[in-house]
N, C-alpha and C. Protein backbone atom coordinates (compact mmCIF):
# COMPACT_ATOMS: atom_id res chain seq x y z
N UNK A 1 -12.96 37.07 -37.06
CA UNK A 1 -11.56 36.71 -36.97
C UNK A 1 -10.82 37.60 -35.97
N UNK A 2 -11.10 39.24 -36.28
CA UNK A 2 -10.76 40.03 -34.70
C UNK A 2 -11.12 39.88 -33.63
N UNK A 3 -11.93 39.16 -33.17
CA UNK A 3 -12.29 38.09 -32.08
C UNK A 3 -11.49 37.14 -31.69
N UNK A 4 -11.70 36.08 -32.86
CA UNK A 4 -10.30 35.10 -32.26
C UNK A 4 -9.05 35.58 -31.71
N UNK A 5 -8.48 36.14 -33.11
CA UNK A 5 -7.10 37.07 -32.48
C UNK A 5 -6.49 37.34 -31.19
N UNK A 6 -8.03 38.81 -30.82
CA UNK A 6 -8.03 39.14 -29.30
C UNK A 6 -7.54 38.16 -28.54
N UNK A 7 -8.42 37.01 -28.39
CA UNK A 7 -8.94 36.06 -27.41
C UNK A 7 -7.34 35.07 -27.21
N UNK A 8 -6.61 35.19 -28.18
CA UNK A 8 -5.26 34.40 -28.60
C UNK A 8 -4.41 35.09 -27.72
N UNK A 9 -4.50 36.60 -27.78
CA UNK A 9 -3.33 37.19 -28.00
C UNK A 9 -3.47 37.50 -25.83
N UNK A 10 -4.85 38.03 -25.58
CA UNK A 10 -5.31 37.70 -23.99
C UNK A 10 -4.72 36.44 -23.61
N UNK A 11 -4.86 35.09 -23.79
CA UNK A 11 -4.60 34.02 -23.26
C UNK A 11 -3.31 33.51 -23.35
N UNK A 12 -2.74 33.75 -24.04
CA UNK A 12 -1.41 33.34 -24.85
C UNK A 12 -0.32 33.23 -23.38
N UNK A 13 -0.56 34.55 -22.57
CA UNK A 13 0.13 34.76 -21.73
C UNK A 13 2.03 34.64 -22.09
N UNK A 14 2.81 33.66 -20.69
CA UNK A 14 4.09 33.75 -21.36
C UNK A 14 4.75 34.08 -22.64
N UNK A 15 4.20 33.17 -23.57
CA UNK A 15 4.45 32.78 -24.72
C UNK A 15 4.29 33.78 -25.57
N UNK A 16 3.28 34.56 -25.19
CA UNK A 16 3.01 36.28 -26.11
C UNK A 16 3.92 36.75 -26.84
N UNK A 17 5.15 36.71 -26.30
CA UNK A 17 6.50 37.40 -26.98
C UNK A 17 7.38 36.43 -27.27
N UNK A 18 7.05 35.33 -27.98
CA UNK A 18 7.77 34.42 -28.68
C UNK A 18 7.23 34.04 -29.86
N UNK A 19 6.16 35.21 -30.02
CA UNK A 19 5.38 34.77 -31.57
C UNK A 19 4.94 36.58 -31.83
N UNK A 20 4.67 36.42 -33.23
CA UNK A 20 4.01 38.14 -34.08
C UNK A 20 2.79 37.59 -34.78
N UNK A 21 1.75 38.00 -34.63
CA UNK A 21 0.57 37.47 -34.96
C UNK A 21 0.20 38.91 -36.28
N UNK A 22 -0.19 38.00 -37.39
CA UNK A 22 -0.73 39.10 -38.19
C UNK A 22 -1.97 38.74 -38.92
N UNK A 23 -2.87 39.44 -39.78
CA UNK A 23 -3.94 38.90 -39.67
C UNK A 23 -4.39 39.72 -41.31
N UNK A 24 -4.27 38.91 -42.52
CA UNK A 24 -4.67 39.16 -44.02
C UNK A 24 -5.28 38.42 -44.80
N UNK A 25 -6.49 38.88 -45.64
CA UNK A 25 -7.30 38.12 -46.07
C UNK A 25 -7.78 37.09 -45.84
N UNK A 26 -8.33 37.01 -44.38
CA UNK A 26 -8.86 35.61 -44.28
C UNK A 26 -7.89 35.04 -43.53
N UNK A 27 -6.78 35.55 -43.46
CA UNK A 27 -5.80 34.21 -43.05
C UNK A 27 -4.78 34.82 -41.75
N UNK A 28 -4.84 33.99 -40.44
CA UNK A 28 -4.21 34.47 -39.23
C UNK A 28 -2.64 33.38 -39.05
N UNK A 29 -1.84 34.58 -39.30
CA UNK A 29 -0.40 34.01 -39.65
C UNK A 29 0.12 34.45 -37.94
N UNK A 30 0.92 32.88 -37.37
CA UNK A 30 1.87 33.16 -36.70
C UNK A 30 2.78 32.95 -36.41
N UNK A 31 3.74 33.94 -36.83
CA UNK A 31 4.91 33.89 -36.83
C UNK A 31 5.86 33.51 -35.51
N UNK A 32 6.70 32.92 -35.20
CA UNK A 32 6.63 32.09 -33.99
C UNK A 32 7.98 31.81 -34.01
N UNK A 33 8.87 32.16 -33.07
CA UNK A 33 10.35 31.29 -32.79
C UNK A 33 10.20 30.30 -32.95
N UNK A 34 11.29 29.48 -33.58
CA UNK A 34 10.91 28.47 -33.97
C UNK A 34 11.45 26.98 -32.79
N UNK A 35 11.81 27.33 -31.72
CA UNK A 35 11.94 27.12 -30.71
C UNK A 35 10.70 26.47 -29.88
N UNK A 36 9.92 27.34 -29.80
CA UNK A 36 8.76 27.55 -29.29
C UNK A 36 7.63 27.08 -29.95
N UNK A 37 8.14 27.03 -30.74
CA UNK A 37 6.68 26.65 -32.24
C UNK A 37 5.62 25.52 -31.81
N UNK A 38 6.21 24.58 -31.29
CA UNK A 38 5.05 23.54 -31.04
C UNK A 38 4.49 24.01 -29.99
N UNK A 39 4.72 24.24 -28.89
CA UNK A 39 3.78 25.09 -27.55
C UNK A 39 3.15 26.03 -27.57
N UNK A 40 3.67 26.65 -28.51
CA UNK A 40 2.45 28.20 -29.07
C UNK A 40 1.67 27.50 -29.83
N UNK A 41 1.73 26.68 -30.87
CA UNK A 41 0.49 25.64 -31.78
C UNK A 41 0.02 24.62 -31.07
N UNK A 42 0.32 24.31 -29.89
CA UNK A 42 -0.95 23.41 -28.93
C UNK A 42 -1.64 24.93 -27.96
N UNK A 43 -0.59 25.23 -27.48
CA UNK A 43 -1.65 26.67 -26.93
C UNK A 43 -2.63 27.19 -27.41
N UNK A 44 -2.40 27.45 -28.57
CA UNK A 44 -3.33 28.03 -29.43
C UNK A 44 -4.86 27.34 -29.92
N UNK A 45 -4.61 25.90 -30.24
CA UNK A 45 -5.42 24.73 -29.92
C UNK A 45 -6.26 24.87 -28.39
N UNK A 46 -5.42 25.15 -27.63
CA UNK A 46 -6.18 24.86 -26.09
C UNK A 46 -7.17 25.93 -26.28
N UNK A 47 -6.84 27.41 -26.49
CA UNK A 47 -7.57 28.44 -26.60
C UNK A 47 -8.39 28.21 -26.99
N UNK A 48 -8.55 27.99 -28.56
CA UNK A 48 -10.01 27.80 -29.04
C UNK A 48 -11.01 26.94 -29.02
N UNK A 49 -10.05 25.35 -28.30
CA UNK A 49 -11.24 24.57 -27.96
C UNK A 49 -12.15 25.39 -26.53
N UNK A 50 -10.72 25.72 -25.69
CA UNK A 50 -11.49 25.96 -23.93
C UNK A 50 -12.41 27.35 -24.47
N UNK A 51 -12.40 28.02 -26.12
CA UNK A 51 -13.66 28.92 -26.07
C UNK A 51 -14.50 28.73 -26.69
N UNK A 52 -14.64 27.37 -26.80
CA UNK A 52 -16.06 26.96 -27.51
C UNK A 52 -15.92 26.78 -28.99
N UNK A 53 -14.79 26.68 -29.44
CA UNK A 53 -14.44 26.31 -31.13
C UNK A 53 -14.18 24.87 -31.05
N UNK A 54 -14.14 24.39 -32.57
CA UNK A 54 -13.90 23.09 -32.99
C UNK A 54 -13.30 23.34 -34.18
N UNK A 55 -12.46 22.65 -34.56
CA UNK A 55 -12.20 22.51 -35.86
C UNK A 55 -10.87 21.15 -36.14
N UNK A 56 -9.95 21.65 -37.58
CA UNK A 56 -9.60 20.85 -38.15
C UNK A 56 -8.17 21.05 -37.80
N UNK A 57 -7.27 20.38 -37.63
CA UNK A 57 -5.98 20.64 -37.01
C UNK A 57 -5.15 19.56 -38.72
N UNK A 58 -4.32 20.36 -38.88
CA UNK A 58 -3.52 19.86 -40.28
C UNK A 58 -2.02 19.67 -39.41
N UNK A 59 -1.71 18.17 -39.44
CA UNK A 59 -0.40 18.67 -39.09
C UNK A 59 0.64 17.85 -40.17
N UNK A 60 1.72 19.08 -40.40
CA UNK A 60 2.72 18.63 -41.31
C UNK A 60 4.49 18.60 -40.76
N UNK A 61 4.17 18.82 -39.73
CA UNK A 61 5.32 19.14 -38.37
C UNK A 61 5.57 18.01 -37.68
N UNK A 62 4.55 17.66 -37.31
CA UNK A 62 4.39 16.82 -36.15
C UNK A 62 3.57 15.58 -36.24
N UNK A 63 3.41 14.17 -35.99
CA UNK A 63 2.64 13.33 -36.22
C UNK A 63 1.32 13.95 -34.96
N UNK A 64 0.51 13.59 -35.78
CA UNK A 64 -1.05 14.01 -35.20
C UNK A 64 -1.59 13.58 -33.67
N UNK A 65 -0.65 12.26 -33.64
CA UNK A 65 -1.08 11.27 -32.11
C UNK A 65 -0.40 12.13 -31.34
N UNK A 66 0.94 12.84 -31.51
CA UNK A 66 1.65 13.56 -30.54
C UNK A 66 1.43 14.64 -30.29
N UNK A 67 0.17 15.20 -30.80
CA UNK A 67 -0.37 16.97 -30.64
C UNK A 67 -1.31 16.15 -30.02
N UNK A 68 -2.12 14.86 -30.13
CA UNK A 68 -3.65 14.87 -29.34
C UNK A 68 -2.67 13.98 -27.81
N UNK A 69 -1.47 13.94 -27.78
CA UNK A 69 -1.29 13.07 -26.73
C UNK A 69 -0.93 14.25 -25.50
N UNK A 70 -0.18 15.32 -26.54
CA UNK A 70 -0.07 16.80 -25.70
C UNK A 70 -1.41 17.34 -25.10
N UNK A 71 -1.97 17.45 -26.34
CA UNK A 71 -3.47 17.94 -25.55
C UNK A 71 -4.03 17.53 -24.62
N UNK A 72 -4.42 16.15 -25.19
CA UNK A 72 -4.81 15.34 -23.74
C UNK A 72 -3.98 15.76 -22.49
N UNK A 73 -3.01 15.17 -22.36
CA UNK A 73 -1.99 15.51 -20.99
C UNK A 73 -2.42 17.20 -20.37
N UNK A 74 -2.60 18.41 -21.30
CA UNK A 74 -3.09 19.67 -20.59
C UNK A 74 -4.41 19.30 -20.43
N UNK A 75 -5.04 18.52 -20.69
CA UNK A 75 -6.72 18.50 -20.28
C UNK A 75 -7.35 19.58 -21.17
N UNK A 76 -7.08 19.07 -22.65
CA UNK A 76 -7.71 20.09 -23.59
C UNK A 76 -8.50 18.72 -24.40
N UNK A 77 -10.25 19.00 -24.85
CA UNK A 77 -11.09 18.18 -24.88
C UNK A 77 -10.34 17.91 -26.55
N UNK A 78 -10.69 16.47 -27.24
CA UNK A 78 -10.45 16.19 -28.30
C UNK A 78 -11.97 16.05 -29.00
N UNK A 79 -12.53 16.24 -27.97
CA UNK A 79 -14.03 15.83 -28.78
C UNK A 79 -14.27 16.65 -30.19
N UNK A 80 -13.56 17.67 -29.92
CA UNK A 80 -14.46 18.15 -31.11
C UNK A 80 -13.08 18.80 -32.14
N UNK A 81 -12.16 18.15 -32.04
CA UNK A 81 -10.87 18.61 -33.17
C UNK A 81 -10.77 17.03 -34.26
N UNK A 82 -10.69 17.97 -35.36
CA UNK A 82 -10.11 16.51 -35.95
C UNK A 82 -8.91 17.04 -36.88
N UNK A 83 -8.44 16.04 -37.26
CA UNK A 83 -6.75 15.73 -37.12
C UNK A 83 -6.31 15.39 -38.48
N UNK A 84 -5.80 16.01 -39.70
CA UNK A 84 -5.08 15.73 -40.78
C UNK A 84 -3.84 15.30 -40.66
N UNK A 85 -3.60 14.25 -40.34
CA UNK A 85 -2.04 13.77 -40.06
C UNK A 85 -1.33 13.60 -41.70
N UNK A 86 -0.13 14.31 -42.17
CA UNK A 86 0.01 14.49 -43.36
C UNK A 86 2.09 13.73 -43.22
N UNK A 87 2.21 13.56 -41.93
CA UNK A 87 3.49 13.63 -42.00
C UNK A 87 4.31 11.81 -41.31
N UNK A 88 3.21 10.88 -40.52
CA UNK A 88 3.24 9.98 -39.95
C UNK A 88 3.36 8.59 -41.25
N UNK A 89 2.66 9.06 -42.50
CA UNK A 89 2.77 8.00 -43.37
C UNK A 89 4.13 8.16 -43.80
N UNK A 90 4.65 9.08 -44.26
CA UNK A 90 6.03 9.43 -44.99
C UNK A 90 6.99 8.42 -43.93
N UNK A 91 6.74 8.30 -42.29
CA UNK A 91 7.77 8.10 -41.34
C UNK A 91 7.59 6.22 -41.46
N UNK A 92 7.10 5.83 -41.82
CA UNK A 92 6.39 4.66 -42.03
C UNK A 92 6.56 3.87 -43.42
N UNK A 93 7.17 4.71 -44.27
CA UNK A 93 7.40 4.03 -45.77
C UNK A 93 8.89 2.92 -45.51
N UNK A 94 8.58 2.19 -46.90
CA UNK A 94 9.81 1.66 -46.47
C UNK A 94 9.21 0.08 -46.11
N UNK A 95 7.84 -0.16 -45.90
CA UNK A 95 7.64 -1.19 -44.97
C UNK A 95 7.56 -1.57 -43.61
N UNK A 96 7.86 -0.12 -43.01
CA UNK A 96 7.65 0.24 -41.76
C UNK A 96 6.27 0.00 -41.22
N UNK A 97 6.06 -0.49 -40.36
CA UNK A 97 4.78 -0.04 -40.02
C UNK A 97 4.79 1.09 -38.40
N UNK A 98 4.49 1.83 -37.78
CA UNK A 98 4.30 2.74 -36.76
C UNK A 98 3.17 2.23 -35.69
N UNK A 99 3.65 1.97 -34.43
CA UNK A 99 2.83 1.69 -33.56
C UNK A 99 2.12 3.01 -33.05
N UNK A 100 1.10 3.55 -33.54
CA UNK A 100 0.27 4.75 -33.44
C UNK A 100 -0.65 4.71 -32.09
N UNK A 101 -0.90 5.35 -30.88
CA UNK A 101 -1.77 5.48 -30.56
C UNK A 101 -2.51 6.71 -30.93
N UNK A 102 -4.25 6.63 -30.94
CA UNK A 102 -4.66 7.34 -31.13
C UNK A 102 -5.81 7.67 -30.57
N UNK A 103 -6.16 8.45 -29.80
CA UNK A 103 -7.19 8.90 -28.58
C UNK A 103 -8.76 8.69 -29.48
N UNK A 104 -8.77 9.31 -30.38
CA UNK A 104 -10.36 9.48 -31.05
C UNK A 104 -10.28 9.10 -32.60
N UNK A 105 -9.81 7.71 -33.23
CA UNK A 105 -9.65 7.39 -34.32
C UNK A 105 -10.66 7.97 -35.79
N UNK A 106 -11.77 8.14 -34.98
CA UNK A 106 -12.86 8.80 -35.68
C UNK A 106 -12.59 10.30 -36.00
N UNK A 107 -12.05 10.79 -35.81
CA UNK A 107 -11.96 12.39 -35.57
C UNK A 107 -9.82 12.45 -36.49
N UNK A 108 -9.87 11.33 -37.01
CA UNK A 108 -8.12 11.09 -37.53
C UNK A 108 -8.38 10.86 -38.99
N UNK A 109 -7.57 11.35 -40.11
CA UNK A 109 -7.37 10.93 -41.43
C UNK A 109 -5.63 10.98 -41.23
N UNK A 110 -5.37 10.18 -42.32
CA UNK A 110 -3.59 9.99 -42.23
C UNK A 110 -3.50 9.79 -44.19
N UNK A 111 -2.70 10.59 -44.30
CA UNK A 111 -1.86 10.93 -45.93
C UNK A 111 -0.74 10.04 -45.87
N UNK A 112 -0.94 9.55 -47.20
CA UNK A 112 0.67 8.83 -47.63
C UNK A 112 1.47 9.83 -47.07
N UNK A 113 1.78 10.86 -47.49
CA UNK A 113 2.60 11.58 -48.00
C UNK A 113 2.46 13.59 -47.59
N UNK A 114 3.42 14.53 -47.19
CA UNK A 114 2.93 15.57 -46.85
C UNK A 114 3.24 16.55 -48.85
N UNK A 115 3.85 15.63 -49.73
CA UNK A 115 4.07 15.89 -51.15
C UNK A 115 3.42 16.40 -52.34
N UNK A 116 1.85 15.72 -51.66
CA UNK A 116 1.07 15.27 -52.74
C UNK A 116 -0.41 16.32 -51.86
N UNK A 117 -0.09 18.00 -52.50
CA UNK A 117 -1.12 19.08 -51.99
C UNK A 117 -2.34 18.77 -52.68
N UNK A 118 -2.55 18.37 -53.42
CA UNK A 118 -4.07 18.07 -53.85
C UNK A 118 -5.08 17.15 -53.01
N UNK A 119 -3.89 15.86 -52.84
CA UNK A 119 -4.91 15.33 -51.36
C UNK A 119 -4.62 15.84 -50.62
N UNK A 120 -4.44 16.53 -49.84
CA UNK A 120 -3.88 17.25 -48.56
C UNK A 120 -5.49 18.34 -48.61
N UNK A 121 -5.69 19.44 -50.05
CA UNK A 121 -6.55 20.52 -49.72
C UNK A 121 -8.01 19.67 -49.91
N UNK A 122 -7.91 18.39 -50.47
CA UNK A 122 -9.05 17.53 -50.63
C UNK A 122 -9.67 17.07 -49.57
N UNK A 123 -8.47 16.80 -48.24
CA UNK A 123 -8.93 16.51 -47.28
C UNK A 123 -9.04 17.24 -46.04
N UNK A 124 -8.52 18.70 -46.60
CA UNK A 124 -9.17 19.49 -45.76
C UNK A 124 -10.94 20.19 -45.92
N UNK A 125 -10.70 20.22 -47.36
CA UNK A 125 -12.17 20.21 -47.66
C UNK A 125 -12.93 19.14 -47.06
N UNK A 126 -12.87 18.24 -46.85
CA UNK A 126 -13.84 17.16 -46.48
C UNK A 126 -13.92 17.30 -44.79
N UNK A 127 -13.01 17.81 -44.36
CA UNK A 127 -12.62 18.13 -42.64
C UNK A 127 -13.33 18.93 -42.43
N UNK A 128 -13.53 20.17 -43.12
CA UNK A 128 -14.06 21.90 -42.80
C UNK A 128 -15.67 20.86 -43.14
N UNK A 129 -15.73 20.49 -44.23
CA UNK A 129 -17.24 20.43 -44.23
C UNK A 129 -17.72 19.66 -43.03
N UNK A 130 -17.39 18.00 -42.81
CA UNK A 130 -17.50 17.64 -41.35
C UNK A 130 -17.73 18.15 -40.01
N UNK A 131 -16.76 19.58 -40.33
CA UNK A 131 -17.39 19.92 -38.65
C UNK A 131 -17.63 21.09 -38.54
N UNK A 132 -18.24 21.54 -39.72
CA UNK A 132 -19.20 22.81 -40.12
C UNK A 132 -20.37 22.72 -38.99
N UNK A 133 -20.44 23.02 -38.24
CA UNK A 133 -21.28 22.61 -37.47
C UNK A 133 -22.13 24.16 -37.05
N UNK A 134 -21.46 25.50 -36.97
CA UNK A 134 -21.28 26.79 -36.30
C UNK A 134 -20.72 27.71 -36.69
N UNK A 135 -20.59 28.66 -36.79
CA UNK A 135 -19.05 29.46 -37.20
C UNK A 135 -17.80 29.62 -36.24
N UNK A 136 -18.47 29.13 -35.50
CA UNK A 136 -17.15 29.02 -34.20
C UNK A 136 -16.47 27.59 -34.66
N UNK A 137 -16.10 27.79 -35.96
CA UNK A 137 -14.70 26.29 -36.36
C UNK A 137 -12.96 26.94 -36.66
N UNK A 138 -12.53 27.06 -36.68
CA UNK A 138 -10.92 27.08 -36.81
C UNK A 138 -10.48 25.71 -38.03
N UNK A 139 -9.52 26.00 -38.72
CA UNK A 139 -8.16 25.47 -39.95
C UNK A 139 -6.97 26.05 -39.04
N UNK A 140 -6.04 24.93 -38.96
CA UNK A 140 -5.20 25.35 -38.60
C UNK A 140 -3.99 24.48 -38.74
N UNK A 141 -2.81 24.94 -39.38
CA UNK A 141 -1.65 24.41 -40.11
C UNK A 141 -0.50 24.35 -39.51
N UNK A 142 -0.29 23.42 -38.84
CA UNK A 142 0.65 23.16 -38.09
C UNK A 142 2.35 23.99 -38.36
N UNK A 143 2.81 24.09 -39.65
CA UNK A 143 4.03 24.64 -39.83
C UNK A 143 4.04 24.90 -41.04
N UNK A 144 4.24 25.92 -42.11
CA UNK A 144 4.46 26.37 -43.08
C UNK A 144 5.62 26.03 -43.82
N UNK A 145 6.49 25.75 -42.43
CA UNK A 145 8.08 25.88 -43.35
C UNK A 145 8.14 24.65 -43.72
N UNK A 146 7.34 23.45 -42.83
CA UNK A 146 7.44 22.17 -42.92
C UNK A 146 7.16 22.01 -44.40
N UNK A 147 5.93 22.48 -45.01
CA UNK A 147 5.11 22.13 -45.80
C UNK A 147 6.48 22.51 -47.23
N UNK A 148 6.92 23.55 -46.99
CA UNK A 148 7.60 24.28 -47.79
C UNK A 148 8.97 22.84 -48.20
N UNK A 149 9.31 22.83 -46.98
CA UNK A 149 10.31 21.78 -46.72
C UNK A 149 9.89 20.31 -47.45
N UNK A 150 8.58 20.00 -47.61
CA UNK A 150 8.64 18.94 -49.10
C UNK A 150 7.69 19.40 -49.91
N UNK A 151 7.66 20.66 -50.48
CA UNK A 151 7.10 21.02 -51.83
C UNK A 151 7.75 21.84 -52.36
N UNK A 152 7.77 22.58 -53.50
CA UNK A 152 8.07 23.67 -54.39
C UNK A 152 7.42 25.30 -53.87
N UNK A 153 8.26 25.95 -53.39
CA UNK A 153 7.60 27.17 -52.56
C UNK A 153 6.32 27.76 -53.34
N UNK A 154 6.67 27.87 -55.10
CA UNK A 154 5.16 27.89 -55.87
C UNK A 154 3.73 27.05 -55.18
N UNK A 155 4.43 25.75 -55.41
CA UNK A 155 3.35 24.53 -55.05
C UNK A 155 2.68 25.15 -53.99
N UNK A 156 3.34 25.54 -52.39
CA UNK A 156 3.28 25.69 -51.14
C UNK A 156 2.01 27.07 -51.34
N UNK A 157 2.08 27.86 -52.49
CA UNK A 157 1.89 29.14 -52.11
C UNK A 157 0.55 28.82 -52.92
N UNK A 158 0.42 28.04 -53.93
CA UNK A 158 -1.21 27.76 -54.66
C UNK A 158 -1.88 27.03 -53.57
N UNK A 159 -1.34 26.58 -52.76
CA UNK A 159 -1.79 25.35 -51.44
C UNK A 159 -2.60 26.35 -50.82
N UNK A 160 -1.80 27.25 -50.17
CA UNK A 160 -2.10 28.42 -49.30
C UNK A 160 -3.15 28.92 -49.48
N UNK A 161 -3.38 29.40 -50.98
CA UNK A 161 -4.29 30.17 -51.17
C UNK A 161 -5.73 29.26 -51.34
N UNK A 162 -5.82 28.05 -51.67
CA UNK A 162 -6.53 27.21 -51.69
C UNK A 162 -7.30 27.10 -49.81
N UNK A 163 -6.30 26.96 -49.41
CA UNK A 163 -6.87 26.67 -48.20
C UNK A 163 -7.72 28.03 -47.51
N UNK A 164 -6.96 29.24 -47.74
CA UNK A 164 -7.53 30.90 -47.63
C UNK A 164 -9.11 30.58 -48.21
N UNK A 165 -9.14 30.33 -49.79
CA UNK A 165 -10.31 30.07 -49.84
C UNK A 165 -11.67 29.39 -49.64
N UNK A 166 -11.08 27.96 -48.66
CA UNK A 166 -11.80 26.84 -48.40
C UNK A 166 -12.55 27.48 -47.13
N UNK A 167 -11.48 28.22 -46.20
CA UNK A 167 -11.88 29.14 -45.32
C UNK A 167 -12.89 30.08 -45.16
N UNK A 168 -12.36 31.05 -46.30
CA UNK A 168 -13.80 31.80 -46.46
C UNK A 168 -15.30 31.22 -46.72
N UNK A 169 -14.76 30.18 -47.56
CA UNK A 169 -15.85 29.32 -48.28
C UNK A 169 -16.81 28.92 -47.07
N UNK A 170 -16.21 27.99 -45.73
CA UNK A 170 -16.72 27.86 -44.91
C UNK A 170 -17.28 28.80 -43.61
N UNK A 171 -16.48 29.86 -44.02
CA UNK A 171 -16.57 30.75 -42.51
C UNK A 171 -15.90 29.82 -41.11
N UNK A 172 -14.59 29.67 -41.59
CA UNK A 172 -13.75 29.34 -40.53
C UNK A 172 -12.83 30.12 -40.55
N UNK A 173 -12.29 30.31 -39.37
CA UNK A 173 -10.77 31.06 -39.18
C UNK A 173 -9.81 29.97 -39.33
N UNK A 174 -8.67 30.42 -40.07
CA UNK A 174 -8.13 29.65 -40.65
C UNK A 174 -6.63 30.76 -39.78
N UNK A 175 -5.49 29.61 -39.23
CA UNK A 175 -4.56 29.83 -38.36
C UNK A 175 -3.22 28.99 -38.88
N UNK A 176 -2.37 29.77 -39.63
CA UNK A 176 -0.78 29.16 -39.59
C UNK A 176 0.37 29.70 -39.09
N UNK A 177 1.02 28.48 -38.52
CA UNK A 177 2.05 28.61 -38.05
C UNK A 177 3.34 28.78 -38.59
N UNK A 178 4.19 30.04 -38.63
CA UNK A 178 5.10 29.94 -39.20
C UNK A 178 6.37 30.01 -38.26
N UNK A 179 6.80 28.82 -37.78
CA UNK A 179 8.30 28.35 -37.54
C UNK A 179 9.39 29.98 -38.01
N UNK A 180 9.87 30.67 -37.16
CA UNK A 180 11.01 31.34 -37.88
C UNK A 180 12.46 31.20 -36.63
N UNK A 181 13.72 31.41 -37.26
CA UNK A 181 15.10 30.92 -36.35
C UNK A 181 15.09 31.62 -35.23
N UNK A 182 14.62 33.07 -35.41
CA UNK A 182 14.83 33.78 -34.01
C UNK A 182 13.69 34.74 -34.31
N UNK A 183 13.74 35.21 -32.80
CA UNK A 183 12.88 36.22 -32.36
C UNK A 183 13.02 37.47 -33.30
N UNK A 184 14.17 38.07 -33.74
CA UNK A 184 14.53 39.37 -34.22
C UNK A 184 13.57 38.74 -35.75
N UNK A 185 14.43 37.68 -36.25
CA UNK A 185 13.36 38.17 -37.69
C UNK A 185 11.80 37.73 -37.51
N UNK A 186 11.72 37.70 -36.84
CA UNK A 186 9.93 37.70 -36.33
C UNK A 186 8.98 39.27 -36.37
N UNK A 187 9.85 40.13 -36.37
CA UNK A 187 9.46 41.36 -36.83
C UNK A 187 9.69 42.12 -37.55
N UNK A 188 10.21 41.28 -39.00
CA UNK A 188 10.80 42.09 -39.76
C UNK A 188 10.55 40.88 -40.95
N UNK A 189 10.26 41.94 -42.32
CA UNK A 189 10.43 41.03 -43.64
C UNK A 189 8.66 40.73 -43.68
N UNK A 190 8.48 40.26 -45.14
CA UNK A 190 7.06 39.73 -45.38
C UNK A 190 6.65 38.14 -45.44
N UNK A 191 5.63 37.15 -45.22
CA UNK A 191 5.79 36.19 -45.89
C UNK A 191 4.59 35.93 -46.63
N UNK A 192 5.04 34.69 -47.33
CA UNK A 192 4.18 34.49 -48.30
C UNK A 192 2.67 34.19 -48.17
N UNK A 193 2.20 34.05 -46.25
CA UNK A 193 1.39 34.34 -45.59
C UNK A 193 0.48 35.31 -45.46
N UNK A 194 1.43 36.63 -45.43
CA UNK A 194 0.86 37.93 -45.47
C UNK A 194 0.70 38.76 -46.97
N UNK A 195 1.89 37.68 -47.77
CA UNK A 195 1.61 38.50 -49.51
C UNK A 195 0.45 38.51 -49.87
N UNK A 196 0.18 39.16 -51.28
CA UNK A 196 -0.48 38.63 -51.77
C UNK A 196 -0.22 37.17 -52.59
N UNK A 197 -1.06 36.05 -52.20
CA UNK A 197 -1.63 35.04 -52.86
C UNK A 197 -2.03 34.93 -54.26
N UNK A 198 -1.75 34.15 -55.58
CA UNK A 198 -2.34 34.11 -56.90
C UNK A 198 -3.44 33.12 -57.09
């Protein structure tokens, strides 16, 4: 995991000082203007695919087609990411239906709902095992606050630790993003990222 880190914190370039990277039990928290938040979480994506990682991308921020439509556009490979879209069904209720494109349909799962954490860590389990392929895989959680923003901060924090452990379980580095208002409290205060977990 002090590997990845490094390799983040080298490449990151501009963006370096618009995020605080910390790194506890298993779990690589970054703390991130929240400004900036989506370009440091595709950056970060670019990194570990362009170093030879694969893994599972959770997004609860952002619909999933619009992180692989970003990627694509930087010329970052999709071959080997796949995609928990947790937030595109919720936009779609109602009877809606969503004209989705989607680059690698095979490599996509989509949730009713970002509400309902049991399918959410169910289907990250089924993701990590899928592309267990190496130890060079990555988990990585699009926004914390999002998640927070439709659950019970309890709920959010048994989630967390669930996923910490699915991580270890697999020997993946496991990477969240935490959205904060400004730069100043980006270095200051704890979160429930870096607490301890129950």
């Amino acid at each position: 995991m002090k590997d990845v880190l490094q390799k983040i914190n080298e490449e990151l370039g501009v963006l370096s000082d618009k995020c605080v990277f910390s790194s506890k039990k298993g779990m690589i928290t970054a703390r991130v203007n929240a400004l900036y938040s989506f370009e440091v979480c595709a950056k970060i994506i670019g990194i570990l695919i362009n170093n030879g990682m694969g893994g599972t991308v959770v997004s609860v921020d952002r619909p999933a087609s619009y992180i692989q439509k970003v990627l694509e556009k930087n010329r970052i490979s999709l071959e080997n990411i796949y995609f928990i879209d947790a937030v595109t069904g919720i936009s779609s209720q109602g009877g809606e239906t969503l004209n989705i494109e989607v680059f690698h349909p095979e490599h996509m799962s989509f949730l009713d709902t970002p509400f309902n954490l049991g399918a959410l860590d169910e289907e990250i389990r089924k993701n990590v095992k899928k592309t267990k392929t190496s130890k060079n895989n990555f988990l990585l959680l699009d926004s914390i606050v999002s998640l927070i923003f439709y659950n019970r901060v309890e709920d959010a924090e048994k989630f967390l630790a669930s996923v910490r452990k699915i991580s270890e379980e697999y020997n993946v580095t496991c990477i969240v993003i935490l959205p904060e208002k400004n730069i100043q409290t980006l270095n200051s205060g704890k979160t429930m990222c870096e607490g301890d977990i129950k």
